[in-house]
C-alpha atoms as a PDB file:
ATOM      1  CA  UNK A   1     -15.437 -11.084   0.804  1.00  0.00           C
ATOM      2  CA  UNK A   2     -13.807 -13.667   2.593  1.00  0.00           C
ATOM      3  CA  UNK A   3     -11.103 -11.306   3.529  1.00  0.00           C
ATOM      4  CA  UNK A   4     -13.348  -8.983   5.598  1.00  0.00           C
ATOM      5  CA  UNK A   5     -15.598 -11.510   7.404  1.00  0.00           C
ATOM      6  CA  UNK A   6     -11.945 -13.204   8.590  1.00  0.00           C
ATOM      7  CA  UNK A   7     -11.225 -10.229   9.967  1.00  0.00           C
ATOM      8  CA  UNK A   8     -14.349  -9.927  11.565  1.00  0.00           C
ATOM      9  CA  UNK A   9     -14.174 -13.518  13.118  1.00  0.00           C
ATOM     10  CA  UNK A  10     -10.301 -12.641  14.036  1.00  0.00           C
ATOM     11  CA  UNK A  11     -11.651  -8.858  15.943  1.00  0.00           C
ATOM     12  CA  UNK A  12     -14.470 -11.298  17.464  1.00  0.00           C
ATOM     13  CA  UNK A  13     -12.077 -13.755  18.718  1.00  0.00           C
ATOM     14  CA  UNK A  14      -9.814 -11.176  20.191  1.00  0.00           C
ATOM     15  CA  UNK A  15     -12.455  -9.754  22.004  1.00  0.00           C
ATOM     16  CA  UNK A  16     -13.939 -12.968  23.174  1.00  0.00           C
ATOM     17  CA  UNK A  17     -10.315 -13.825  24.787  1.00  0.00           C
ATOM     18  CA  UNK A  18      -9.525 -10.575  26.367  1.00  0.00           C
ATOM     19  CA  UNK A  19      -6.573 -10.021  23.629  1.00  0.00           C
ATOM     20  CA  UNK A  20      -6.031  -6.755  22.923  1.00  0.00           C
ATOM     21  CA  UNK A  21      -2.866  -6.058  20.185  1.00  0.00           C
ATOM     22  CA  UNK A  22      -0.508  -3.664  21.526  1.00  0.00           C
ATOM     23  CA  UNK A  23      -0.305   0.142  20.526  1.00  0.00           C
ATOM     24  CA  UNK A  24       2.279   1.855  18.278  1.00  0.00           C
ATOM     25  CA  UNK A  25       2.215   5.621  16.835  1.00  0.00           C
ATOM     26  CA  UNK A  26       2.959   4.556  13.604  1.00  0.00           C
ATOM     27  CA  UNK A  27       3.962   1.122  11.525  1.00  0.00           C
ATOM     28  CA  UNK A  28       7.812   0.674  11.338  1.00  0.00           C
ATOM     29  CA  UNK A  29       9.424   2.622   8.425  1.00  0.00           C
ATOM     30  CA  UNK A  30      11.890  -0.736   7.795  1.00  0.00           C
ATOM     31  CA  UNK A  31       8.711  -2.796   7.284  1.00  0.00           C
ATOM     32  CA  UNK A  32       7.144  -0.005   5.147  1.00  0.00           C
ATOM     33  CA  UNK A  33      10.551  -0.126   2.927  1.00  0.00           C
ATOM     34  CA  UNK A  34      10.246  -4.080   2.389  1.00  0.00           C
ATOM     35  CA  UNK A  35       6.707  -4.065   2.036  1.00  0.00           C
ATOM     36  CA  UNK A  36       6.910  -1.452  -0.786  1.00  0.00           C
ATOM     37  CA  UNK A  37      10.142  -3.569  -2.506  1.00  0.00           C
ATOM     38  CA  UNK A  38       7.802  -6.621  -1.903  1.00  0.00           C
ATOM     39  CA  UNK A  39       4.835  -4.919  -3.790  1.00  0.00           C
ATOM     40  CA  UNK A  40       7.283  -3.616  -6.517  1.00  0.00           C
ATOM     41  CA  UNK A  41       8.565  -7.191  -7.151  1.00  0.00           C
ATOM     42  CA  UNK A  42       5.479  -8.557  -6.581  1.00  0.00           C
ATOM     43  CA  UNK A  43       6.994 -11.081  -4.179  1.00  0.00           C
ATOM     44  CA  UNK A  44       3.214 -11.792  -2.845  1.00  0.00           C
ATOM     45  CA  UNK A  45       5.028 -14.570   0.210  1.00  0.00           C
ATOM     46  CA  UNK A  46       6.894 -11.204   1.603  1.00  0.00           C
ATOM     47  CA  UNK A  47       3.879  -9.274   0.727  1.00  0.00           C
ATOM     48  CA  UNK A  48       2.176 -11.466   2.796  1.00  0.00           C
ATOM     49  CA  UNK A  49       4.333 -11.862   5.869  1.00  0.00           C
ATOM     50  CA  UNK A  50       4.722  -8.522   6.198  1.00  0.00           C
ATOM     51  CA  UNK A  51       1.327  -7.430   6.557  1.00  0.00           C
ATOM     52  CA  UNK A  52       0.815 -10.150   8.644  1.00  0.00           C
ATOM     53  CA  UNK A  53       3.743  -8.082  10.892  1.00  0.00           C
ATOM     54  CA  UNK A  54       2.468  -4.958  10.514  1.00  0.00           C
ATOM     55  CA  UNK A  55      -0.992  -5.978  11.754  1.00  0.00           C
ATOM     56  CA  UNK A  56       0.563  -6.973  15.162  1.00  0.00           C
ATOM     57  CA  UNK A  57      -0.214  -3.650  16.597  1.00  0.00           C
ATOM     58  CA  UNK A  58      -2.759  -1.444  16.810  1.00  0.00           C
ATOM     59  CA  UNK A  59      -1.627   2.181  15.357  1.00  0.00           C
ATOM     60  CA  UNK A  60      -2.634   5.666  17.066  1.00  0.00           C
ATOM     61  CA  UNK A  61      -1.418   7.731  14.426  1.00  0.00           C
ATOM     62  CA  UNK A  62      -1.170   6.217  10.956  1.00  0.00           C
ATOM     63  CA  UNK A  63      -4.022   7.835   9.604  1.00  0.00           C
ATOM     64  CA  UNK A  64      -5.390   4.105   8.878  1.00  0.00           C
ATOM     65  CA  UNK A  65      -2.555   3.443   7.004  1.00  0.00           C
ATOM     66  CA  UNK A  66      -2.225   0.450   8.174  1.00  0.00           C
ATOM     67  CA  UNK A  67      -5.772  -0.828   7.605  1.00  0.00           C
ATOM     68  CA  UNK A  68      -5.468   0.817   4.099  1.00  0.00           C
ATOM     69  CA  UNK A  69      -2.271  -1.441   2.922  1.00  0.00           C
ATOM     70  CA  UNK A  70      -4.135  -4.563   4.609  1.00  0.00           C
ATOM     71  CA  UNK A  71      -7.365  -4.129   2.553  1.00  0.00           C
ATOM     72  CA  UNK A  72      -5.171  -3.096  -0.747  1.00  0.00           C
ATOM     73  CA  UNK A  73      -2.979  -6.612   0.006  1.00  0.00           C
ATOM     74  CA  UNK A  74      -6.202  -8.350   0.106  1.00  0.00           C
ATOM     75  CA  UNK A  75      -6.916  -7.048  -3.385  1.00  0.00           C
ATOM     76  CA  UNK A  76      -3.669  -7.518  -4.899  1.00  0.00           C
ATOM     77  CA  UNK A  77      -3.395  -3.343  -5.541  1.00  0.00           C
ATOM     78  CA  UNK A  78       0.352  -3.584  -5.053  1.00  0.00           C
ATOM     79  CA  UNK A  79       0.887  -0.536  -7.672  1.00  0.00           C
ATOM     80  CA  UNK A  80      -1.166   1.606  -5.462  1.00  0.00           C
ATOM     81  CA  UNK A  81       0.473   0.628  -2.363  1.00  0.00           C
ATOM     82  CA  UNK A  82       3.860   1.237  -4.012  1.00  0.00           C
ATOM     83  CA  UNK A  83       2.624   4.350  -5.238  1.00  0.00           C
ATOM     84  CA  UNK A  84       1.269   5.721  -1.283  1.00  0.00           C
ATOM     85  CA  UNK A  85       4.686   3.689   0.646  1.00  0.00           C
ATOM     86  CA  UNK A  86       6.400   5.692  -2.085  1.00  0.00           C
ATOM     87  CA  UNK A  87       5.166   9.481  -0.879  1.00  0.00           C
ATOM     88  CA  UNK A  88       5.124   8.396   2.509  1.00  0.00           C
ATOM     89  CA  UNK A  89       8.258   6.950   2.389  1.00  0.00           C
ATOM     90  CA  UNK A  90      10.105  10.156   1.206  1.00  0.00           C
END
C-alpha cells in the first residue's frame, strides 16, 4: 500500500513542479535483458535500480509494460516478470 500512495505523492509532486518525464516508444531492450537476469537471480539491488531507470520516461507504446514490471517489483513477482521479459524478449 505504501507503494501506490508513493507513487501518488511522486505523480503529485511532478505535477505541482511543472516536471513532466520525457517520452519513449518503448523501454530499452538492454534494460529489459538485465532486469529479467536481475529477477532470475533475484539480485533485488539491480532489480531495484533498474526499475528505478526504466521509470525515467514516460512510454507511448509499451502496452503498460512498464507500469506492469513496476507494480510486479513492488510485489516481489520476479517469476512472473521473468516469465513476460522472457516472451517479450524473444
Amino acid at each position: 500500500m505504501h507503494s501506490f500512495i508513493d507513487d501518488i505523492d511522486a505523480l503529485l509532486t511532478d505535477i505541482d513542479t511543472g516536471k513532466s518525464k520525457p517520452a519513449k516508444d518503448m523501454p530499452d531492450k538492454e534494460l529489459l535483458s538485465l532486469l529479467l537476469e536481475a529477477c532470475n537471480n533475484y539480485i533485488i539491488d539491480d532489480v531495484e535500480t533498474l526499475i528505478e531507470q526504466i521509470d525515467e520516461y514516460r512510454y507511448e507504446a509499451d502496452g503498460g509494460l512498464a507500469d506492469w514490471l513496476k507494480h510486479n517489483t513492488d510485489l516481489m513477482n520476479y517469476g512472473k516478470i521473468v516469465e513476460k521479459l522472457s516472451e517479450f524478449i524473444e
